[in-house]
C-alpha atoms as a PDB file:
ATOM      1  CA  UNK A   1      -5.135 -48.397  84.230  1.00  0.00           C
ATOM      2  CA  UNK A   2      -2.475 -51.065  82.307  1.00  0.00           C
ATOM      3  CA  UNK A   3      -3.360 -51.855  78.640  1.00  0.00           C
ATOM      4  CA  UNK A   4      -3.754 -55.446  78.507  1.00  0.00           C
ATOM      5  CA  UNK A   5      -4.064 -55.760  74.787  1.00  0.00           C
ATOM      6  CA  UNK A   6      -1.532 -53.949  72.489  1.00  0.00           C
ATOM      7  CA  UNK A   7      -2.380 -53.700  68.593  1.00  0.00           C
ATOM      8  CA  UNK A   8       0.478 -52.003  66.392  1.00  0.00           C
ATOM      9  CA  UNK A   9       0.621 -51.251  62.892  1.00  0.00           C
ATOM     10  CA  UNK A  10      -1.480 -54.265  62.251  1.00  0.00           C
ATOM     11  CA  UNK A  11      -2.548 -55.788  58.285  1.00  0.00           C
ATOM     12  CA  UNK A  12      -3.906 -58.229  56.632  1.00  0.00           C
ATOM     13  CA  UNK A  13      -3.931 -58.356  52.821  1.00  0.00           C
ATOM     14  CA  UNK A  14      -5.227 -61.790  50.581  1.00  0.00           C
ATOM     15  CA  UNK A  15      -3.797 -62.608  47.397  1.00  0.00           C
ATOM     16  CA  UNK A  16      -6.241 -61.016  45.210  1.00  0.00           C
ATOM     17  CA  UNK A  17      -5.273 -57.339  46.820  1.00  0.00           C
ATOM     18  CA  UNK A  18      -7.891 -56.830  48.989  1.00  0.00           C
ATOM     19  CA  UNK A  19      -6.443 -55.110  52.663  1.00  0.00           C
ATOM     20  CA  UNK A  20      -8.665 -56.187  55.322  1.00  0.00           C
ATOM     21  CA  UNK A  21      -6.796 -53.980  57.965  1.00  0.00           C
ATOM     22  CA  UNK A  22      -5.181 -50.868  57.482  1.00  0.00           C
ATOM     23  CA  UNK A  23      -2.538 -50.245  59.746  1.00  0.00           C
ATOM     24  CA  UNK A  24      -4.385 -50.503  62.940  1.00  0.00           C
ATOM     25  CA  UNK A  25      -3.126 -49.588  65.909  1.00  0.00           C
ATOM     26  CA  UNK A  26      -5.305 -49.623  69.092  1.00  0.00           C
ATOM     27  CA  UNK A  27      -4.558 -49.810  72.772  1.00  0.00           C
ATOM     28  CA  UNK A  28      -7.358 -51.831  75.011  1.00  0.00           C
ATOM     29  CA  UNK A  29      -7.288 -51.051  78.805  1.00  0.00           C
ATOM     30  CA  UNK A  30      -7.736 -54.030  81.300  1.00  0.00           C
ATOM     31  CA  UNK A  31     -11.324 -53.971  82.817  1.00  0.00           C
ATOM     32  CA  UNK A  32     -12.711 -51.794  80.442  1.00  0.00           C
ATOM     33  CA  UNK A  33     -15.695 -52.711  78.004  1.00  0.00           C
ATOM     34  CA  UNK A  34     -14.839 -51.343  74.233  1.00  0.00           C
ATOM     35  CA  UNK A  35     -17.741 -51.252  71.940  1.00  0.00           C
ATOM     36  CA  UNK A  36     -16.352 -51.951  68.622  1.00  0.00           C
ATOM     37  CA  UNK A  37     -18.692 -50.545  66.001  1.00  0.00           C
ATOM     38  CA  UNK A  38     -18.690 -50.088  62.120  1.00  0.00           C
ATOM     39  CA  UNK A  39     -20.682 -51.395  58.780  1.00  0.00           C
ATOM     40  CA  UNK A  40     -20.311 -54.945  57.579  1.00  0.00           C
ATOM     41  CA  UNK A  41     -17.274 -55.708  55.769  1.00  0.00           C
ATOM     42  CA  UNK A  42     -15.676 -53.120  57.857  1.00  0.00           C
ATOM     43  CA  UNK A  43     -12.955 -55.123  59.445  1.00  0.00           C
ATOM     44  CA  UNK A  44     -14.459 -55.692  62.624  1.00  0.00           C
ATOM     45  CA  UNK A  45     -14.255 -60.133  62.787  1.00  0.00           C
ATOM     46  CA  UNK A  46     -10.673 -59.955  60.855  1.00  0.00           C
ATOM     47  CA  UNK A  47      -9.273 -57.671  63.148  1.00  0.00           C
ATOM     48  CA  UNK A  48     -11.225 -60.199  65.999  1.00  0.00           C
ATOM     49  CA  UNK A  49      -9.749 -63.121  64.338  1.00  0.00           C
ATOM     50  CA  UNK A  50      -6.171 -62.201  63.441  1.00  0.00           C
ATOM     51  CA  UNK A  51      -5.611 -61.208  67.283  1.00  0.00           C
ATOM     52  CA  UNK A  52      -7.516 -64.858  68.158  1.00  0.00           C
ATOM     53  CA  UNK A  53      -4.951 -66.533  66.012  1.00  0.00           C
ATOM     54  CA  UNK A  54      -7.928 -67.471  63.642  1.00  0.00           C
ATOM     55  CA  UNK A  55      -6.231 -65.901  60.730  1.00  0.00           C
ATOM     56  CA  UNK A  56      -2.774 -64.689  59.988  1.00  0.00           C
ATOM     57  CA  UNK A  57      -1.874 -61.290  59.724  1.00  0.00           C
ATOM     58  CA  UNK A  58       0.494 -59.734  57.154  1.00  0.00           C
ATOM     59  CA  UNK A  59       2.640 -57.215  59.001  1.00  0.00           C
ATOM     60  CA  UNK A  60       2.555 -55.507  62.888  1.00  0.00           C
ATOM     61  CA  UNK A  61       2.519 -57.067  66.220  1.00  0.00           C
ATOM     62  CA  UNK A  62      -0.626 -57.880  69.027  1.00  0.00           C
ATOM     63  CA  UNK A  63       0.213 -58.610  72.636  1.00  0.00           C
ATOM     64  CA  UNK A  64      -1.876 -59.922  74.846  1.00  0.00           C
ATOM     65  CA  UNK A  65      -0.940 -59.473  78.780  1.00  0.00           C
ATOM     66  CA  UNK A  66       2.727 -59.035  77.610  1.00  0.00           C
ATOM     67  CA  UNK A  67       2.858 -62.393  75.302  1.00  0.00           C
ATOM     68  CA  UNK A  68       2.980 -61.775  71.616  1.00  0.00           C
ATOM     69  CA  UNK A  69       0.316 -63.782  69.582  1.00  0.00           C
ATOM     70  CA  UNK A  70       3.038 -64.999  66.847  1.00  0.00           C
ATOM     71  CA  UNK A  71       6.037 -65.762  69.386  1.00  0.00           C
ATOM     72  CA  UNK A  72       4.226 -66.440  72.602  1.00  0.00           C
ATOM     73  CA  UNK A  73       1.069 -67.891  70.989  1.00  0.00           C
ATOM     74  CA  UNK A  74       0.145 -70.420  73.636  1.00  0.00           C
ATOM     75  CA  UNK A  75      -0.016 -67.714  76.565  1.00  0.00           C
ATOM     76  CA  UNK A  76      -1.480 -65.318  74.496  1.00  0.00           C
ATOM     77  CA  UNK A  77      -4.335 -67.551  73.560  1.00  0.00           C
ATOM     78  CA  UNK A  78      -4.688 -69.007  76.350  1.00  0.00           C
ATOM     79  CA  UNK A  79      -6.179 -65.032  78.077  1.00  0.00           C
ATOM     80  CA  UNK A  80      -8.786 -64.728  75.285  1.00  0.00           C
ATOM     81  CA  UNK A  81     -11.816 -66.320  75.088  1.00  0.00           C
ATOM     82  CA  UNK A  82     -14.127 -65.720  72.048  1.00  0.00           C
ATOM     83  CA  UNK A  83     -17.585 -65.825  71.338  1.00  0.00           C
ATOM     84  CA  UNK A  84     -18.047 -66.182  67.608  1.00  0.00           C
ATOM     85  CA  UNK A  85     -21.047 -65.023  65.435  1.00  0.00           C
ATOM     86  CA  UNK A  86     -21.458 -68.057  63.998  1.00  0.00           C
ATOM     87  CA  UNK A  87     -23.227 -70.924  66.242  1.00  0.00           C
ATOM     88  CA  UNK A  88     -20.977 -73.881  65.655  1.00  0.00           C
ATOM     89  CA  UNK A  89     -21.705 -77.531  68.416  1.00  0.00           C
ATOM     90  CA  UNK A  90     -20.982 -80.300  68.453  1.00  0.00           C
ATOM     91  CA  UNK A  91     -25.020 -81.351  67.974  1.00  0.00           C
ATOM     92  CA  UNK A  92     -25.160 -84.680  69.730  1.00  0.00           C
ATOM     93  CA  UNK A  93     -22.606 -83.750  72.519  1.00  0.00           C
ATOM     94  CA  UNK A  94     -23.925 -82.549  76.234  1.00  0.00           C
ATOM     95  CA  UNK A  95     -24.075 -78.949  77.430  1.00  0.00           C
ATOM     96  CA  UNK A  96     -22.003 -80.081  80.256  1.00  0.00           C
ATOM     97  CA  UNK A  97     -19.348 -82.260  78.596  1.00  0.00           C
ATOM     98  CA  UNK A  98     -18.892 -79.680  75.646  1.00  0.00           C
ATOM     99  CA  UNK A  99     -18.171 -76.915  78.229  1.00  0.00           C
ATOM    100  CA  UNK A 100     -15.744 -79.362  79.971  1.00  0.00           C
ATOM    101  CA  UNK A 101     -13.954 -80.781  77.000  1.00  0.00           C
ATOM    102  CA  UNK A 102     -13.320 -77.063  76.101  1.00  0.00           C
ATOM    103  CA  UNK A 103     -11.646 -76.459  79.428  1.00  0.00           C
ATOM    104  CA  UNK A 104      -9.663 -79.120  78.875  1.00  0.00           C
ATOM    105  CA  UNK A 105      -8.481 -77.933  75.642  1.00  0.00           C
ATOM    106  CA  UNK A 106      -6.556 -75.209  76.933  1.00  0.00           C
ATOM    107  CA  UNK A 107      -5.011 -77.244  79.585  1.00  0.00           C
ATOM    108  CA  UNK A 108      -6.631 -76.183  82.823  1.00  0.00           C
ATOM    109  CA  UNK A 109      -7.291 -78.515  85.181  1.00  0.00           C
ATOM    110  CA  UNK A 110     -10.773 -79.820  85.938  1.00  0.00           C
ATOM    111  CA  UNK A 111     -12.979 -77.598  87.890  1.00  0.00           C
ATOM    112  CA  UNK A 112     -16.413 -79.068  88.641  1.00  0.00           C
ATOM    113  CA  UNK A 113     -17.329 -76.264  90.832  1.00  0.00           C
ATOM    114  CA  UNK A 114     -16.848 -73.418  88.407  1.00  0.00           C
ATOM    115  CA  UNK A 115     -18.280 -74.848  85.444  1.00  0.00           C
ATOM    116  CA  UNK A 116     -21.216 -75.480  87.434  1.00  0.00           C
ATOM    117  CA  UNK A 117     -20.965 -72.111  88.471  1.00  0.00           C
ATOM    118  CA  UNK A 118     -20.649 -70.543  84.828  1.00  0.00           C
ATOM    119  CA  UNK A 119     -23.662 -72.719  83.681  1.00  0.00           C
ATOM    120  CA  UNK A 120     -25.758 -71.190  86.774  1.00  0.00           C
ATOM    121  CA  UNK A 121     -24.684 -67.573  85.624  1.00  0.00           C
ATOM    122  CA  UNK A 122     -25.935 -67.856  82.010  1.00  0.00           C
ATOM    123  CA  UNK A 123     -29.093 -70.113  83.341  1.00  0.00           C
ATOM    124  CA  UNK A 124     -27.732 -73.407  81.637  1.00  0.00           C
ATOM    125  CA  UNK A 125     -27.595 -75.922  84.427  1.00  0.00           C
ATOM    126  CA  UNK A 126     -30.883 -77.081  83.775  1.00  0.00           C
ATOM    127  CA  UNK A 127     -29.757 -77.908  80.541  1.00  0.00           C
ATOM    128  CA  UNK A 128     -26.270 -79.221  81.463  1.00  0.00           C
ATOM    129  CA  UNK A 129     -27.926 -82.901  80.343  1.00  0.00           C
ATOM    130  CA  UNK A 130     -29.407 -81.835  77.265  1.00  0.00           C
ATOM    131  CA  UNK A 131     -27.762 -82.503  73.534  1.00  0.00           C
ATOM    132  CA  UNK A 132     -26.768 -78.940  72.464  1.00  0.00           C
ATOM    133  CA  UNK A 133     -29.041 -80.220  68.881  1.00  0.00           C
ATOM    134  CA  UNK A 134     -31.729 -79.627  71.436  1.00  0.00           C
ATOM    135  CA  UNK A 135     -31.606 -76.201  72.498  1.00  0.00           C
ATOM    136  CA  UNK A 136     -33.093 -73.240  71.321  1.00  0.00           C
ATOM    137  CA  UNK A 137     -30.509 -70.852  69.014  1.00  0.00           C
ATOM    138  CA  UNK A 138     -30.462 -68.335  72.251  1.00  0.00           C
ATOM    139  CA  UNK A 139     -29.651 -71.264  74.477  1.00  0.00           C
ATOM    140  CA  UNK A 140     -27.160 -72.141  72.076  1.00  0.00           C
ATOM    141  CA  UNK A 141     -25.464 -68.611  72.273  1.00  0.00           C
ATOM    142  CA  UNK A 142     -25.192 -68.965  76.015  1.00  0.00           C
ATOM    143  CA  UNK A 143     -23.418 -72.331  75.392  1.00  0.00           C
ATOM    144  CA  UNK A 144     -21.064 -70.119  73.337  1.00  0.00           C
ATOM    145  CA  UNK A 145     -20.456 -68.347  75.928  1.00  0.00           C
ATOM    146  CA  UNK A 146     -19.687 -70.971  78.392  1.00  0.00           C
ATOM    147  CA  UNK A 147     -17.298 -72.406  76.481  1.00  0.00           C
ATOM    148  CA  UNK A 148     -15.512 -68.644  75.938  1.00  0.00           C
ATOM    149  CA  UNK A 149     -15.161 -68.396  79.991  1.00  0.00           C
ATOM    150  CA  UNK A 150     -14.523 -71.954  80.655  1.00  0.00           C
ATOM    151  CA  UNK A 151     -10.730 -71.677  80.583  1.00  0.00           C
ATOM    152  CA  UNK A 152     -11.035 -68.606  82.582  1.00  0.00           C
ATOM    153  CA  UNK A 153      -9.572 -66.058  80.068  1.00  0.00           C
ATOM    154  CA  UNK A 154      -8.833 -62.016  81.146  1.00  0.00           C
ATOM    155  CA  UNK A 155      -9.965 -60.988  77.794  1.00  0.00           C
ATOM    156  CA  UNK A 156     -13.150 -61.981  76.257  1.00  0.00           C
ATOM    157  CA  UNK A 157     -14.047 -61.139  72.972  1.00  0.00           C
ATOM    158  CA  UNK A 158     -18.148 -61.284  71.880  1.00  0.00           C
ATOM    159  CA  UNK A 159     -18.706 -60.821  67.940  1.00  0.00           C
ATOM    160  CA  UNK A 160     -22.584 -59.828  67.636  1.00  0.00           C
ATOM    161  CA  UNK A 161     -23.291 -61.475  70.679  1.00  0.00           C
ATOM    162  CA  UNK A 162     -26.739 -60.787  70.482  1.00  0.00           C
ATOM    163  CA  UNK A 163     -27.492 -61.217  66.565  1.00  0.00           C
ATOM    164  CA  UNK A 164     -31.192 -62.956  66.645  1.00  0.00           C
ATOM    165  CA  UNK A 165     -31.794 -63.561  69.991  1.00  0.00           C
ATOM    166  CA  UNK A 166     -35.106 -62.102  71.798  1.00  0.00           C
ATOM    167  CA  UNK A 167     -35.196 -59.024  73.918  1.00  0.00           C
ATOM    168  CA  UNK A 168     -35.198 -60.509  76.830  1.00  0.00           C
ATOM    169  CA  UNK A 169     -31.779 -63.139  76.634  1.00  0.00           C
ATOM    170  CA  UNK A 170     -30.271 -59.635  75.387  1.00  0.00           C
ATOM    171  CA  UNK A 171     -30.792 -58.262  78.397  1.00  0.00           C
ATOM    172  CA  UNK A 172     -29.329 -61.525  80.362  1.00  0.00           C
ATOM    173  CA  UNK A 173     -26.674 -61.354  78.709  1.00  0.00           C
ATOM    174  CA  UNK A 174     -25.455 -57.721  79.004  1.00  0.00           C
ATOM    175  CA  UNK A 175     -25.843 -58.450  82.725  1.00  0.00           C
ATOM    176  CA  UNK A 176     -23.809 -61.288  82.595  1.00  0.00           C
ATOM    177  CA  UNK A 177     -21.157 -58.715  80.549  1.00  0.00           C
ATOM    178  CA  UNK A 178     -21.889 -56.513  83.658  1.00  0.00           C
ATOM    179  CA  UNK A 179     -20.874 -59.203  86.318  1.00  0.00           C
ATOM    180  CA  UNK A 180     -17.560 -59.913  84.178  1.00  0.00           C
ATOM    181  CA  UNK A 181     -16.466 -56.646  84.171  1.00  0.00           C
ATOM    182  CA  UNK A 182     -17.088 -56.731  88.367  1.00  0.00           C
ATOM    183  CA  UNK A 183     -14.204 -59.769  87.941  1.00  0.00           C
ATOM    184  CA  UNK A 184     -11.457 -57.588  86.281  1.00  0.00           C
ATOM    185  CA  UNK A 185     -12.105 -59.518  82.625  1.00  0.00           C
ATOM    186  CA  UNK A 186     -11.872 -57.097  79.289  1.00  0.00           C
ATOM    187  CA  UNK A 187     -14.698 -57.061  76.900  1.00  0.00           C
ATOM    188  CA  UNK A 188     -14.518 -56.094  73.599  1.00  0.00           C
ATOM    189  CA  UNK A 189     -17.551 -56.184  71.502  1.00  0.00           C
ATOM    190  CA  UNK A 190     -19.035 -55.824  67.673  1.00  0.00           C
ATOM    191  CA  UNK A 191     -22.602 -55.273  67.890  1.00  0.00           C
ATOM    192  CA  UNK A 192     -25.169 -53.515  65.265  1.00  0.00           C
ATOM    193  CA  UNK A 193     -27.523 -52.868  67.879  1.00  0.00           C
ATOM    194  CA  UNK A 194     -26.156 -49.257  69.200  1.00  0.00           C
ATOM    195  CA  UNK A 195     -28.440 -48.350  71.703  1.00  0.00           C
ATOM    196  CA  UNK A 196     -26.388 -51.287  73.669  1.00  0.00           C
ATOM    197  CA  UNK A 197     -22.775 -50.116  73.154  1.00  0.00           C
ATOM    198  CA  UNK A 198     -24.184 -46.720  74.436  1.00  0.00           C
ATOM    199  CA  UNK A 199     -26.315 -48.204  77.584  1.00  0.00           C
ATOM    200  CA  UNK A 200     -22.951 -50.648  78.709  1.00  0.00           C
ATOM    201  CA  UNK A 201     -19.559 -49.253  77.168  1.00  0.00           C
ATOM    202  CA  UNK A 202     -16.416 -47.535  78.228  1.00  0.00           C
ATOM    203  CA  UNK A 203     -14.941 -46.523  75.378  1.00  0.00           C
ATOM    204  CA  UNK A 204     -16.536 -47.027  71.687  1.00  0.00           C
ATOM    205  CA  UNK A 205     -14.579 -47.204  68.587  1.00  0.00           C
ATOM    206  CA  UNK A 206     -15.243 -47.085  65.273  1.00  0.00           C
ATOM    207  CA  UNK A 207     -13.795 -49.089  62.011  1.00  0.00           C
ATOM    208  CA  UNK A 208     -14.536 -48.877  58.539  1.00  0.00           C
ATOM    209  CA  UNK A 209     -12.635 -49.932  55.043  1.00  0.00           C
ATOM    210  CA  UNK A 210     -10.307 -51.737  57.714  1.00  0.00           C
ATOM    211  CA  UNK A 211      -8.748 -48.571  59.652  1.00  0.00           C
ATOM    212  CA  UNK A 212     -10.219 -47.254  63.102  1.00  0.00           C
ATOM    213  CA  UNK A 213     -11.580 -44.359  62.747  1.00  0.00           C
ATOM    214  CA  UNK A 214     -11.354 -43.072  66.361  1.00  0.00           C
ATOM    215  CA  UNK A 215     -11.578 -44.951  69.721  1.00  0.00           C
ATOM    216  CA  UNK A 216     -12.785 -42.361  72.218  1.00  0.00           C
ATOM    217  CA  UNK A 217     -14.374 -42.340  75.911  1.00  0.00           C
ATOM    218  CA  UNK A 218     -17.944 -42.959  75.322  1.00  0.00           C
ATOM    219  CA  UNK A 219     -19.012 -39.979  77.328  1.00  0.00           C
ATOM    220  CA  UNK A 220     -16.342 -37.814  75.963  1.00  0.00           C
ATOM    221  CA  UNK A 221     -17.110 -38.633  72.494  1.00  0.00           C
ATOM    222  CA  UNK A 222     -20.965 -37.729  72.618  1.00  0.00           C
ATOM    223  CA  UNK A 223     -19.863 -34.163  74.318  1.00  0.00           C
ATOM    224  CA  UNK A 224     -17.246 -33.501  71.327  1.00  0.00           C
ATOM    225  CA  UNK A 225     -19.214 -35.034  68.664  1.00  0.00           C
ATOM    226  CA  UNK A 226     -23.070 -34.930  69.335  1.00  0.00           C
ATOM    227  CA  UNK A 227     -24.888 -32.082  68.138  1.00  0.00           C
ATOM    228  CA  UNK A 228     -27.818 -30.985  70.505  1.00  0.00           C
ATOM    229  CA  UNK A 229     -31.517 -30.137  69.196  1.00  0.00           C
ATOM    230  CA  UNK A 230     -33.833 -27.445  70.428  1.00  0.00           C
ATOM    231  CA  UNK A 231     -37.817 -28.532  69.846  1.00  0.00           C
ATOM    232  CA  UNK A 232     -39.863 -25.022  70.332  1.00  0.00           C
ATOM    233  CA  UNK A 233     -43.778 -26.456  70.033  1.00  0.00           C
ATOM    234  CA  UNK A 234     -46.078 -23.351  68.950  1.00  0.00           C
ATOM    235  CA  UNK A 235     -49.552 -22.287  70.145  1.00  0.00           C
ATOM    236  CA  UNK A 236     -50.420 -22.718  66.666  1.00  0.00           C
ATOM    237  CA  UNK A 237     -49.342 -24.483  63.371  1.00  0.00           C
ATOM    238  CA  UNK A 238     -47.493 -22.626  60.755  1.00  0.00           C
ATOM    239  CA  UNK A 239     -47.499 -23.995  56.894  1.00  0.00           C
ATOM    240  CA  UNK A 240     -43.919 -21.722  56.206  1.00  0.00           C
ATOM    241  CA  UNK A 241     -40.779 -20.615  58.606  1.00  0.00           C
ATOM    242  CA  UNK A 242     -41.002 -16.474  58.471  1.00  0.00           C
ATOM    243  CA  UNK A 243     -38.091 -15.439  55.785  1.00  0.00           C
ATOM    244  CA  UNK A 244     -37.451 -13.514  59.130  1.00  0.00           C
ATOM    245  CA  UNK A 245     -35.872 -16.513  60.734  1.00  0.00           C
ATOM    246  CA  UNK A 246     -34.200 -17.385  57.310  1.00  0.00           C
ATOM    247  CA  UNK A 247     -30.432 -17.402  59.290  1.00  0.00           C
ATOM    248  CA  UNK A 248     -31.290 -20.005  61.472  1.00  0.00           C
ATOM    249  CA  UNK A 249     -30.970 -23.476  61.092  1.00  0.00           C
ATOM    250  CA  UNK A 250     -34.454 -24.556  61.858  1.00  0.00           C
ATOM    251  CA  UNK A 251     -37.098 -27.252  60.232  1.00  0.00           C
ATOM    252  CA  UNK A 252     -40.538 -27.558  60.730  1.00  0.00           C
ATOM    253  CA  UNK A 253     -41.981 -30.453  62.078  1.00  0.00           C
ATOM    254  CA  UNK A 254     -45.063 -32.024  63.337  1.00  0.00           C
ATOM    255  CA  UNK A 255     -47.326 -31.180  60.669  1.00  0.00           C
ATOM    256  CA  UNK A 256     -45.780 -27.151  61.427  1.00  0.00           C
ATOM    257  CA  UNK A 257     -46.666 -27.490  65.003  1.00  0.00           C
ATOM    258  CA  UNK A 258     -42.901 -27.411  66.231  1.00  0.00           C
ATOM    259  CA  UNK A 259     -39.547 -25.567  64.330  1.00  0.00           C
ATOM    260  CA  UNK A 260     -36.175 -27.753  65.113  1.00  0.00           C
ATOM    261  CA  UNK A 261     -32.857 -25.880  66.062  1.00  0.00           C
ATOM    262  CA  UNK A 262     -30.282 -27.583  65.571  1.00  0.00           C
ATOM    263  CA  UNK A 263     -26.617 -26.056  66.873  1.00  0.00           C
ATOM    264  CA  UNK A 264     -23.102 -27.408  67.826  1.00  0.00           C
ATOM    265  CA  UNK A 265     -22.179 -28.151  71.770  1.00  0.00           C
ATOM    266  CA  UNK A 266     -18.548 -27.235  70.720  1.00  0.00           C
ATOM    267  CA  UNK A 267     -19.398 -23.614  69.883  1.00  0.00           C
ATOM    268  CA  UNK A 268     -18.611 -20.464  71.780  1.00  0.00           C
ATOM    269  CA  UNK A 269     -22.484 -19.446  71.493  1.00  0.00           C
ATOM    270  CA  UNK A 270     -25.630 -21.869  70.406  1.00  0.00           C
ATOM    271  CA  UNK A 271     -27.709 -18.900  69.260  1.00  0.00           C
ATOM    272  CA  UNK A 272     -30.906 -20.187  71.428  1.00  0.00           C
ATOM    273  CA  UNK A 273     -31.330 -16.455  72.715  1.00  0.00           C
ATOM    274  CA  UNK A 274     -31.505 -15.073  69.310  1.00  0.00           C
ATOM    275  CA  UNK A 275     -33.220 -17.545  68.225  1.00  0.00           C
ATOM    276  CA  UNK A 276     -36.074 -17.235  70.785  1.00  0.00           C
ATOM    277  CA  UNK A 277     -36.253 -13.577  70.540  1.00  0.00           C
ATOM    278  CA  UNK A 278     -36.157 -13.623  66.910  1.00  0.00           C
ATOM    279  CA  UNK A 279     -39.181 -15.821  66.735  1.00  0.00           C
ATOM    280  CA  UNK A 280     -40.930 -13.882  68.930  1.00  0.00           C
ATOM    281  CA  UNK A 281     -40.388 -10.904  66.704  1.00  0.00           C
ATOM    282  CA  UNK A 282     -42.033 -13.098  64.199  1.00  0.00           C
ATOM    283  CA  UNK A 283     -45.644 -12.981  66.065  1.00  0.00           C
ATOM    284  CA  UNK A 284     -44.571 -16.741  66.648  1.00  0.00           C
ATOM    285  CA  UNK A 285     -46.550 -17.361  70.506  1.00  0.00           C
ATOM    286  CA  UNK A 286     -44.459 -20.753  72.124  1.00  0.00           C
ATOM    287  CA  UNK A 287     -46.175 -23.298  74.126  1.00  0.00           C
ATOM    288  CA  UNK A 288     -42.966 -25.509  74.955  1.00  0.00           C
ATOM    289  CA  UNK A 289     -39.070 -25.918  74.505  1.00  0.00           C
ATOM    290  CA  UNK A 290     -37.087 -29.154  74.951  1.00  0.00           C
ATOM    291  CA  UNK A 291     -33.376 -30.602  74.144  1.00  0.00           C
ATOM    292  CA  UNK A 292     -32.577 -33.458  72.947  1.00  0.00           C
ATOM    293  CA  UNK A 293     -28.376 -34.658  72.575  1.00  0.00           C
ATOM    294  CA  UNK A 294     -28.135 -36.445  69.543  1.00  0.00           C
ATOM    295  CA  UNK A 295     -27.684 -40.627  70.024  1.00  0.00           C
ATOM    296  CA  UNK A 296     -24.183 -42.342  69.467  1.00  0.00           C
ATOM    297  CA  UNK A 297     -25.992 -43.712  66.066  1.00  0.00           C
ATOM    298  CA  UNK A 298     -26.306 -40.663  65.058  1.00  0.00           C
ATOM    299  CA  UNK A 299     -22.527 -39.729  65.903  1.00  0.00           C
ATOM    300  CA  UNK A 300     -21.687 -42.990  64.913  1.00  0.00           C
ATOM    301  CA  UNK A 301     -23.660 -42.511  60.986  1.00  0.00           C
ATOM    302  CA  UNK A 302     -22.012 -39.506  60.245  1.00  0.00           C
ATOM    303  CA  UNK A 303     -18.346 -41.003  61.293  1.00  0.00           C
ATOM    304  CA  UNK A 304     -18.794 -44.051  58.387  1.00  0.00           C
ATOM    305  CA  UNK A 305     -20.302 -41.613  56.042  1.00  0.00           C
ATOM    306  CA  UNK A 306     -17.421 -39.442  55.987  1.00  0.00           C
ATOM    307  CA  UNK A 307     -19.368 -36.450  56.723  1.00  0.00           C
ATOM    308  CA  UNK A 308     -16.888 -35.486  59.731  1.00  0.00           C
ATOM    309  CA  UNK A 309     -13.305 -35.880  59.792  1.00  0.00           C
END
């Protein structure tokens, strides 16, 4: 698979000192969804913004489909589309006629039949009439979106596309995300809600203090990374662990009705055997065991807290 977007060596400093990015480098496959993920003030809209042509950078070099965003700006623009975090309309303007006029801006001729067609997608054509001053803030976001995809762009960037909208529109739009994706267009996404970059990414990455931490397979990442959990539920509750099972890395939960294991995927042996014959040793009588693979928040807390390298 081609890369279709090509960060090197990429900075941005203001006056006052402050470096917003790092030296990033990063290498974005076409047709692939990349979750980008990381604490506020980590870097995540500058780096979105600089590549947009929003904001300037200091040093190093974006391509987008082959055209720089400096020299070729134009063509390089004119493949992204961007949903921003902050709802900005025109309030007295039409659904309809703001989705057009932004088609227009980029220079594409006019296409009735696809805008209608984008509208349907993200359920606005009942709305296409409608002063955007009228809609609700998630029917807002879709118009967002509309006008992102109206000039047809192969990469499409959505910053916290989600942020305050109800459960339900979430769930629209990661469909809509879904159906993209089935047309060849790139999606790179911020979010804070996790459980979402884990349920519909490709690859994640992670940022902080303006530097990517790692950019990984999603899958591959929670194999290396994610530590797995043993849950062994006992007959009966126990206020202490036995100074018997001292070596082990265990915690008792549920009120002493359950000890925790904890141990690394990565290692030549978990220990669970020992572990299970050492607590029966113990007098310790089991009524259940379960796994559970730690979550990509979990992966993803311990990255930005500098607990793993």
């Amino acid at each position: 698979m081609s890369n279709i977007l090509s960060i090197t060596d990429l900075r941005k400093s203001y006056a006052g000192g402050f470096e917003a990015l790092k030296g990033v480098s990063l290498d974005i496959r076409e047709g692939e969804i990349l979750a980008l993920l990381g604490p506020n003030g980590a870097g995540k809209t500058t780096l979105i913004s600089t590549i947009c042509g929003i904001i300037t950078p200091t040093s190093g070099t974006v391509s987008v489909g082959g055209h720089d965003i400096q020299a070729d700006y134009r063509a390089a623009r004119q493949m992204i589309g961007l949903v921003p975090q902050e709802i900005n309309l025109e309030p007295f303007e039409t659904v309809w006629n703001t989705v057009r006029f932004t088609r227009g801006l980029f220079g594409k001729p006019r296409n009735d039949a696809l805008l209608e067609q984008i509208l349907r997608k993200l359920s606005l054509w009942d709305k296409r009439k409608n002063a955007t001053k009228e809609l609700s803030g998630g029917m807002k976001r879709r118009v967002l979106i509309a006008k992102a995809l109206a000039h047809e762009p192969r990469v499409l960037f959505l910053d916290e596309p989600t942020a305050g909208v109800d459960v339900e529109l979430r769930k629209d739009m990661w469909e809509i995300v879904a159906e993209l994706k089935k047309g060849g267009v790139t999606i790179i996404l911020t979010t804070h809600y996790i459980e979402e970059a884990e349920a519909i990414a490709d690859r994640v990455g992670v940022i902080n203090s303006g530097q990517i931490l790692l950019v990984e397979d999603k899958d591959a990442l929670m194999a290396q990374m994610g530590k797995k959990q043993l849950e062994v539920e006992l007959t009966e509750a126990i206020s202490d662990i036995p100074a018997s099972l001292a070596d082990h890395d265990l915690t008792l939960i549920r009120d002493g009705q359950a000890l925790l294991y904890t141990y690394d995927t990565r290692a030549e042996r978990t220990g669970i055997t020992a572990l299970l014959n050492d607590v029966a040793q113990a007098g310790l009588v089991l009524n259940d065991v379960q796994t559970r693979q730690s979550s990509l928040e979990d992966i993803f807390v311990d990255l930005v807290s500098g607990e793993r390298a």
